[in-house]
PDB file of N, CA and C in Angstrom:
ATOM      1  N   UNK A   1       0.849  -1.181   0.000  1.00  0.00           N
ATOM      2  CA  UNK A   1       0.000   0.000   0.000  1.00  0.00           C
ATOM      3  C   UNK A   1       0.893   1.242   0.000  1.00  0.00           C
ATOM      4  N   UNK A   2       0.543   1.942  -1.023  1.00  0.00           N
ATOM      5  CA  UNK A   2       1.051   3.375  -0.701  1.00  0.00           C
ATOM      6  C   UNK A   2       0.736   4.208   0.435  1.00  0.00           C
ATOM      7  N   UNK A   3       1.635   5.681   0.491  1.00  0.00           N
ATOM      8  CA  UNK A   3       1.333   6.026   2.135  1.00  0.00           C
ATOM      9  C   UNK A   3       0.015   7.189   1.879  1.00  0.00           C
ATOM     10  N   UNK A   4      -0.042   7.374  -0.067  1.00  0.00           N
ATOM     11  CA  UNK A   4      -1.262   8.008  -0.001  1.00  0.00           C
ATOM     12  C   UNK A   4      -2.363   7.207  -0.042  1.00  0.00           C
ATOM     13  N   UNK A   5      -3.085   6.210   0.360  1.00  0.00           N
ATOM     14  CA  UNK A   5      -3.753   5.346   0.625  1.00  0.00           C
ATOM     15  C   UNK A   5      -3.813   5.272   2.022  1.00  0.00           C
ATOM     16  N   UNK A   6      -2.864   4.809   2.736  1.00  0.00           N
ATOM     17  CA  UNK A   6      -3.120   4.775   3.943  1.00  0.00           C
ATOM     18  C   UNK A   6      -3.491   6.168   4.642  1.00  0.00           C
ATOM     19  N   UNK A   7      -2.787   7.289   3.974  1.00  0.00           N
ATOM     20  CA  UNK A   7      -3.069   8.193   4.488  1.00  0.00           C
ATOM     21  C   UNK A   7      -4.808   9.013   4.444  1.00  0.00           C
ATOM     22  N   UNK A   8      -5.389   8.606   2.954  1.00  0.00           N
ATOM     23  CA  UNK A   8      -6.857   8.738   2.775  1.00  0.00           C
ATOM     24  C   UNK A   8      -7.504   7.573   3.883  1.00  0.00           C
ATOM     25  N   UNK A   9      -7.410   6.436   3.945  1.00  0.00           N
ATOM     26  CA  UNK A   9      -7.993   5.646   4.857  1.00  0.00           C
ATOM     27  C   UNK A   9      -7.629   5.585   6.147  1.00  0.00           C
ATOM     28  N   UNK A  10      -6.709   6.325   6.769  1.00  0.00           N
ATOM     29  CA  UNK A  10      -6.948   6.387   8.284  1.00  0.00           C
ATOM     30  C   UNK A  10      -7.405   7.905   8.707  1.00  0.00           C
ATOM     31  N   UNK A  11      -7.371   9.015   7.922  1.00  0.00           N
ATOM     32  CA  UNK A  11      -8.545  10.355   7.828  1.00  0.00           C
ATOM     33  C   UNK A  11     -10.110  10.048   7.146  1.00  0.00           C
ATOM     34  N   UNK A  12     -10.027   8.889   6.946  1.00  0.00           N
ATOM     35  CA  UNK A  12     -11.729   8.415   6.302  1.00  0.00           C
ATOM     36  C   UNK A  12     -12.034   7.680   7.955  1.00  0.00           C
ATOM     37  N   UNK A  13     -10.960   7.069   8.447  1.00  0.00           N
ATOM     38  CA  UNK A  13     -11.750   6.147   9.688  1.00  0.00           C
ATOM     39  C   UNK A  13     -11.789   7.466  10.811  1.00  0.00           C
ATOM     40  N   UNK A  14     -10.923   8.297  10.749  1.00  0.00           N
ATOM     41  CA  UNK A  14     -10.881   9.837  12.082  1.00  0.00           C
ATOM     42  C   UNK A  14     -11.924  10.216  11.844  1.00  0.00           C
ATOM     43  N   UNK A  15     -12.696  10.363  10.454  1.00  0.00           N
ATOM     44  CA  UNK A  15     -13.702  11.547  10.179  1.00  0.00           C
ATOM     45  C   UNK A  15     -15.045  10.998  10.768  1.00  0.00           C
ATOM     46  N   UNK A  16     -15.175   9.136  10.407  1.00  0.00           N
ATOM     47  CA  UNK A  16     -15.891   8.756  10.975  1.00  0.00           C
ATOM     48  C   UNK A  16     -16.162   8.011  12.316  1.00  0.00           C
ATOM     49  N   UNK A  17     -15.611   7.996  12.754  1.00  0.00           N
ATOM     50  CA  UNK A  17     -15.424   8.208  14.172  1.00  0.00           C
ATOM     51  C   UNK A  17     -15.964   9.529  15.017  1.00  0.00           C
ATOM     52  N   UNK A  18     -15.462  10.418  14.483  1.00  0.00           N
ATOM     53  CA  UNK A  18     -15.605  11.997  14.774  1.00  0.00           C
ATOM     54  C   UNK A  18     -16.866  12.043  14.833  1.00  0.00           C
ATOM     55  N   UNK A  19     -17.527  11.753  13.182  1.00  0.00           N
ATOM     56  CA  UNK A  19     -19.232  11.449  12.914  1.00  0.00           C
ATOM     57  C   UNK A  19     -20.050  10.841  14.249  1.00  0.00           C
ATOM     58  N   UNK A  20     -19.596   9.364  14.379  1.00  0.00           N
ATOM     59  CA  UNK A  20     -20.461   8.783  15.540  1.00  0.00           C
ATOM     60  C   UNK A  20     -19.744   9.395  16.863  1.00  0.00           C
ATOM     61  N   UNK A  21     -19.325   9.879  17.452  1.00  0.00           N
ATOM     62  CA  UNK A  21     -19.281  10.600  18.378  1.00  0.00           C
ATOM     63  C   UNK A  21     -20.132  11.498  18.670  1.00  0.00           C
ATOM     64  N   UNK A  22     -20.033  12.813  17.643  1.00  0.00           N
ATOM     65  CA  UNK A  22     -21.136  13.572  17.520  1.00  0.00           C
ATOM     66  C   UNK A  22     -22.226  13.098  17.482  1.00  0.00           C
ATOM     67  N   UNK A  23     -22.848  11.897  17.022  1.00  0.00           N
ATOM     68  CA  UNK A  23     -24.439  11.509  17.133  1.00  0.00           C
ATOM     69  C   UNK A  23     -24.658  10.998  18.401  1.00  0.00           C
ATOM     70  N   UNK A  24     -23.455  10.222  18.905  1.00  0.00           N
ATOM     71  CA  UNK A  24     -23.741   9.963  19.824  1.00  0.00           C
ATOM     72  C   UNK A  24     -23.825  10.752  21.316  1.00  0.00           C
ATOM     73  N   UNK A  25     -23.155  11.839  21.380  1.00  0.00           N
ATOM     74  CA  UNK A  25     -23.128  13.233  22.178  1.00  0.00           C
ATOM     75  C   UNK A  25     -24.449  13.901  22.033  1.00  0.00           C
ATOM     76  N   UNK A  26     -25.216  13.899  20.869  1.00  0.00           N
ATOM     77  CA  UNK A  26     -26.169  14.427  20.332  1.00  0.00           C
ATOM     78  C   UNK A  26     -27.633  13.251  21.096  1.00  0.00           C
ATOM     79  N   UNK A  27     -27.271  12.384  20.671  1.00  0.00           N
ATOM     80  CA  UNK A  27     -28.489  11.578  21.356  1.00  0.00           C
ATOM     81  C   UNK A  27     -28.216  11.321  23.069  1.00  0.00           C
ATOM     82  N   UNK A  28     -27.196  11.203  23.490  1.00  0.00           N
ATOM     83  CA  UNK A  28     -26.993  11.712  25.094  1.00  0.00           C
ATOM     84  C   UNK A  28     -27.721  12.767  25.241  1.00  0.00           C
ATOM     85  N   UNK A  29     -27.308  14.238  24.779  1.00  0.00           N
ATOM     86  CA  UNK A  29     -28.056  14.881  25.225  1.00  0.00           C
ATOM     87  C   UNK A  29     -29.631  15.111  25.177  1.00  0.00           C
ATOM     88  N   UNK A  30     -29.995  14.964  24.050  1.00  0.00           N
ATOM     89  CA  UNK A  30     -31.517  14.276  23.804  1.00  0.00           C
ATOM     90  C   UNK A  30     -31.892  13.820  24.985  1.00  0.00           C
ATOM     91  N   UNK A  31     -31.540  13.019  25.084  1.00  0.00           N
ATOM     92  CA  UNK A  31     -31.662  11.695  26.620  1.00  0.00           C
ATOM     93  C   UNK A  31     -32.036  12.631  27.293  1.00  0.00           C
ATOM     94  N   UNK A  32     -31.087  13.129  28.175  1.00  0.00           N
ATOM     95  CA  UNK A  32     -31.369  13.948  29.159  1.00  0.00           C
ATOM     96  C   UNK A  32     -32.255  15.156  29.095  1.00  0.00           C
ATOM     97  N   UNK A  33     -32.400  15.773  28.012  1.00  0.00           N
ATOM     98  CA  UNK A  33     -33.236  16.599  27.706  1.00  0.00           C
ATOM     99  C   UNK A  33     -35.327  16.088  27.851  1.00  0.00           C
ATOM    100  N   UNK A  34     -34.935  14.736  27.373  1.00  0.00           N
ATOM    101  CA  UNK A  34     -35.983  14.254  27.549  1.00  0.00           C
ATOM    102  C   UNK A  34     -36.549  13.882  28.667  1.00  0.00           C
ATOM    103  N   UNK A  35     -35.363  13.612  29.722  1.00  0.00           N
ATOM    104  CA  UNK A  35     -35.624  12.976  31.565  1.00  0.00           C
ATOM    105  C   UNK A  35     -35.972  14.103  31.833  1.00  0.00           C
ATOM    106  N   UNK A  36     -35.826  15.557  31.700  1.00  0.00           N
ATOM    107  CA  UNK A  36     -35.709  16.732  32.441  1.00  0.00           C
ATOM    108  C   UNK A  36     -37.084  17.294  32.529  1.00  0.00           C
ATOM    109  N   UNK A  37     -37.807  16.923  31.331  1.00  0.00           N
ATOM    110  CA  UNK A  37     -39.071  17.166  30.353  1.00  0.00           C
ATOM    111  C   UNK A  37     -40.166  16.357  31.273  1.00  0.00           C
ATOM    112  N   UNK A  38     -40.094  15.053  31.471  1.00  0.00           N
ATOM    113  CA  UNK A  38     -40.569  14.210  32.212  1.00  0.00           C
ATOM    114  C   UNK A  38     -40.631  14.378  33.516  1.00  0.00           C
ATOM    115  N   UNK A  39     -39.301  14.913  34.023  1.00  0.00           N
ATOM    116  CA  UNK A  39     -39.571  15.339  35.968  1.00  0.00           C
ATOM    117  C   UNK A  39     -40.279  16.629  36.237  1.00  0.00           C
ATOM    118  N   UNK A  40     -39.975  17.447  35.020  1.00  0.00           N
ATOM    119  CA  UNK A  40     -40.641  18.888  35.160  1.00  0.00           C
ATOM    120  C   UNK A  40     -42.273  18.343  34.822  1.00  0.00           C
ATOM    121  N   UNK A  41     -42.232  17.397  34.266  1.00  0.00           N
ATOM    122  CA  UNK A  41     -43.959  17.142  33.673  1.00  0.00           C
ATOM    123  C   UNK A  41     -44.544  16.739  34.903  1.00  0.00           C
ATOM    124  N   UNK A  42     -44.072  15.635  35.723  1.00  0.00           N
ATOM    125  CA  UNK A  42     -44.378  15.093  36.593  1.00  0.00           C
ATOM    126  C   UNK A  42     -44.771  16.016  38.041  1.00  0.00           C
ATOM    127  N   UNK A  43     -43.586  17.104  38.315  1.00  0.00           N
ATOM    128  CA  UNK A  43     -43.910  18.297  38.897  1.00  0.00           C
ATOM    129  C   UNK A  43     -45.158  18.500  39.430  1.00  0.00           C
ATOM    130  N   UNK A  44     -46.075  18.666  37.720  1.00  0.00           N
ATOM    131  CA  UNK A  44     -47.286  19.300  38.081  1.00  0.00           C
ATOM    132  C   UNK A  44     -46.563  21.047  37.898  1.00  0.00           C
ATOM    133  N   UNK A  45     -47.603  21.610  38.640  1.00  0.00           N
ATOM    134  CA  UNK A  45     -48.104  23.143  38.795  1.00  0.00           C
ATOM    135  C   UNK A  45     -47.024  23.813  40.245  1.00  0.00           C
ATOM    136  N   UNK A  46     -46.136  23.093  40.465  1.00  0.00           N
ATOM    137  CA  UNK A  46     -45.571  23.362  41.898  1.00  0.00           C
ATOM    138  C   UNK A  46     -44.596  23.521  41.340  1.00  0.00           C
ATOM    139  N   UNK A  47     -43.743  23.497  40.027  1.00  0.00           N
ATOM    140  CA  UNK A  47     -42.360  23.719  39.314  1.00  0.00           C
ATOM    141  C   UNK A  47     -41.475  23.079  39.901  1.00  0.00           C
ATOM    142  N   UNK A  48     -41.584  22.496  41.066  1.00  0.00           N
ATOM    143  CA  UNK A  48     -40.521  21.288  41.864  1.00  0.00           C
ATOM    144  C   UNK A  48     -40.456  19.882  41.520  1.00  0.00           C
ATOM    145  N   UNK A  49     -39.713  19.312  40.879  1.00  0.00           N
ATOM    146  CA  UNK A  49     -39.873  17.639  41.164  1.00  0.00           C
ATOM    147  C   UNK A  49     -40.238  17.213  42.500  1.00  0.00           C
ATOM    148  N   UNK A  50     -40.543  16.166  42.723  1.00  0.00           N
ATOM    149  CA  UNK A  50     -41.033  15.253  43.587  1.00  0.00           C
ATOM    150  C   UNK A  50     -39.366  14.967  44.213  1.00  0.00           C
ATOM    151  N   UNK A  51     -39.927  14.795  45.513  1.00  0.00           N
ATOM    152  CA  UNK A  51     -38.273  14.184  46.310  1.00  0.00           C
ATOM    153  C   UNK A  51     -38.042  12.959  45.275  1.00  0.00           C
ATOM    154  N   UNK A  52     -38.232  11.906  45.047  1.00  0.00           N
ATOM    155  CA  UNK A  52     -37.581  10.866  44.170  1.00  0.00           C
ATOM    156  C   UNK A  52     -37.001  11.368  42.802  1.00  0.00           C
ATOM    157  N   UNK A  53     -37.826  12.490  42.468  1.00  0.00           N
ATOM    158  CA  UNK A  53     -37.650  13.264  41.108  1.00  0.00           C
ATOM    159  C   UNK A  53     -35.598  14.011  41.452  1.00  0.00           C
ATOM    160  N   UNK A  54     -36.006  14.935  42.155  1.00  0.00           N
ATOM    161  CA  UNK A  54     -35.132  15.485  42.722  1.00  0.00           C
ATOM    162  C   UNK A  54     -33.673  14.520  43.100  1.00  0.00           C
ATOM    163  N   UNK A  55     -33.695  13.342  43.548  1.00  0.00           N
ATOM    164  CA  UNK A  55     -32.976  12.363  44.454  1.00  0.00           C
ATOM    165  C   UNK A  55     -32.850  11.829  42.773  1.00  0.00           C
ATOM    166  N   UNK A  56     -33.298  11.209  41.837  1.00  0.00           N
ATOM    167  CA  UNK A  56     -33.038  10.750  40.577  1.00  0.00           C
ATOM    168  C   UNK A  56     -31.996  11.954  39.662  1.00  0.00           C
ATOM    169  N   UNK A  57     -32.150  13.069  39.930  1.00  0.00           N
ATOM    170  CA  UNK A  57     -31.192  14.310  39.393  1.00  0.00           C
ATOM    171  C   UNK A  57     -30.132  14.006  39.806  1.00  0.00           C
ATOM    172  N   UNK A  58     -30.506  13.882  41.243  1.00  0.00           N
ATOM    173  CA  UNK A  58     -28.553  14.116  41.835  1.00  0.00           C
ATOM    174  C   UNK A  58     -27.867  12.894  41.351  1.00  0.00           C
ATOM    175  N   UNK A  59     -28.769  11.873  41.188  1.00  0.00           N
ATOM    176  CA  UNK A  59     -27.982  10.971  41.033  1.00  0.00           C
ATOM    177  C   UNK A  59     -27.325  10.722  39.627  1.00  0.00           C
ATOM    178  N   UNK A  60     -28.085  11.136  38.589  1.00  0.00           N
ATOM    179  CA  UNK A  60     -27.751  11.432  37.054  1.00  0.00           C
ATOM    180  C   UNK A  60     -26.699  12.457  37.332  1.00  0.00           C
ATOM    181  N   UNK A  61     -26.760  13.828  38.000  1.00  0.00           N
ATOM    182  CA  UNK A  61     -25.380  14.965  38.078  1.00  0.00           C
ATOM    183  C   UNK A  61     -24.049  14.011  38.508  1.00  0.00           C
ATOM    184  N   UNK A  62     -24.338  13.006  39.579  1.00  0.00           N
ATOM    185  CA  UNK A  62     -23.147  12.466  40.082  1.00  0.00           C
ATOM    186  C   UNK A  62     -22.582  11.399  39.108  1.00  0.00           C
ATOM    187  N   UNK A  63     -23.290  11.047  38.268  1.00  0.00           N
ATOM    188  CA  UNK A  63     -22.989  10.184  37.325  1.00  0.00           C
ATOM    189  C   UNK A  63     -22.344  10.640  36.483  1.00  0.00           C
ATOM    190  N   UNK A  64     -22.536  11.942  35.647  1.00  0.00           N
ATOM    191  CA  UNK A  64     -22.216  12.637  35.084  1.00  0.00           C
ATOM    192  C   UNK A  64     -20.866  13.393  35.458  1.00  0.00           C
ATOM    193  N   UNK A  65     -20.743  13.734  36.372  1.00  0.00           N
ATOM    194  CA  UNK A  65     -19.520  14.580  37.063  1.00  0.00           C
ATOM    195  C   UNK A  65     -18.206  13.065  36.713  1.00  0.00           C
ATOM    196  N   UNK A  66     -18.577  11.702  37.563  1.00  0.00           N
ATOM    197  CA  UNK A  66     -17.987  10.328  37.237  1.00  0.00           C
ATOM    198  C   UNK A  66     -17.277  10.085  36.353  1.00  0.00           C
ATOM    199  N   UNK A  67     -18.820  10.467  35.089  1.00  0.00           N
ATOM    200  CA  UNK A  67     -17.986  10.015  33.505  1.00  0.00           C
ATOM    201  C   UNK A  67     -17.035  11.524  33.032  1.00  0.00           C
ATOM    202  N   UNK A  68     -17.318  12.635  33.485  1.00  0.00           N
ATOM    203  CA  UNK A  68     -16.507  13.872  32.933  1.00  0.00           C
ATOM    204  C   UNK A  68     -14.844  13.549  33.396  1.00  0.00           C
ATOM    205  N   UNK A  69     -14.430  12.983  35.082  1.00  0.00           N
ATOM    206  CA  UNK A  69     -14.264  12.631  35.527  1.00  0.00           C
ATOM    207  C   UNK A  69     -12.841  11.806  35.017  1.00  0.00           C
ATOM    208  N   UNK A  70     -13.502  10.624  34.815  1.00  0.00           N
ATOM    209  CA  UNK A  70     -12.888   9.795  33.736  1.00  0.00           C
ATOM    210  C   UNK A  70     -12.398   9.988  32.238  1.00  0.00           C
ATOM    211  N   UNK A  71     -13.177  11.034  31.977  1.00  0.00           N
ATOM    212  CA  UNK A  71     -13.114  11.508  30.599  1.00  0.00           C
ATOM    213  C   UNK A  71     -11.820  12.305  30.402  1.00  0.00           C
ATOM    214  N   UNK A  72     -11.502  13.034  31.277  1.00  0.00           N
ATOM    215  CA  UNK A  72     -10.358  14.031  31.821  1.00  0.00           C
ATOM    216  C   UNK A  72      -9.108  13.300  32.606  1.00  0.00           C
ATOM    217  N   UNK A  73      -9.140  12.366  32.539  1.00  0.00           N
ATOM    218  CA  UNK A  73      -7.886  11.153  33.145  1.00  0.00           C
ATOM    219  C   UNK A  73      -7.683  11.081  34.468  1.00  0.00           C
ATOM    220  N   UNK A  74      -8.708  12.288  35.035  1.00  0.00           N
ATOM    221  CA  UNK A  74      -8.596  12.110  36.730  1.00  0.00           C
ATOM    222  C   UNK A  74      -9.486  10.637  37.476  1.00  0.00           C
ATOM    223  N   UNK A  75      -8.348  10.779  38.581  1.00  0.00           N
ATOM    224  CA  UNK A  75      -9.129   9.252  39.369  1.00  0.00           C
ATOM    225  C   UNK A  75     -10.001   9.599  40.545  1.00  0.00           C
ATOM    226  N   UNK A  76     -10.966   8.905  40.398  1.00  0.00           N
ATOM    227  CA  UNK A  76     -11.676   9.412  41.468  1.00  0.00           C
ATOM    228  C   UNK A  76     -11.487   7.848  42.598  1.00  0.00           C
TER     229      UNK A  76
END
């Protein structure tokens, strides 16, 4: 193989990679956009989640903080 070959096919596998990342960052946030939608629905007229509502947040933030966490090479 030439190195312009390899060089088109390992910037064809970066780009797509890059691609599903982004969809997949994109449908994460979806996700959560959609849980947020659901506890605020659940609420009602009082604009507060429900203590389990509330207690289900922290626990998604702490999850979240976890994977950022990891994401950033720190050990928790």
């Amino acid at each position: 193989m030439d190195p312009l070959t390899i060089g088109v096919l390992s910037a064809s596998v970066i780009a797509g990679l890059g691609g599903v990342s982004l969809a997949g960052l994109r449908a994460w946030n979806g996700w959560l956009e959609l849980k947020k939608m659901e506890l605020a629905h659940s609420a009602g007229d009082r604009g507060l989640p429900p203590a389990t509502g509330r207690i289900e947040m922290a626990d998604l933030r702490e999850r979240v903080r976890k994977l950022e966490a990891i994401a950033a090479g720190i050990d928790i």
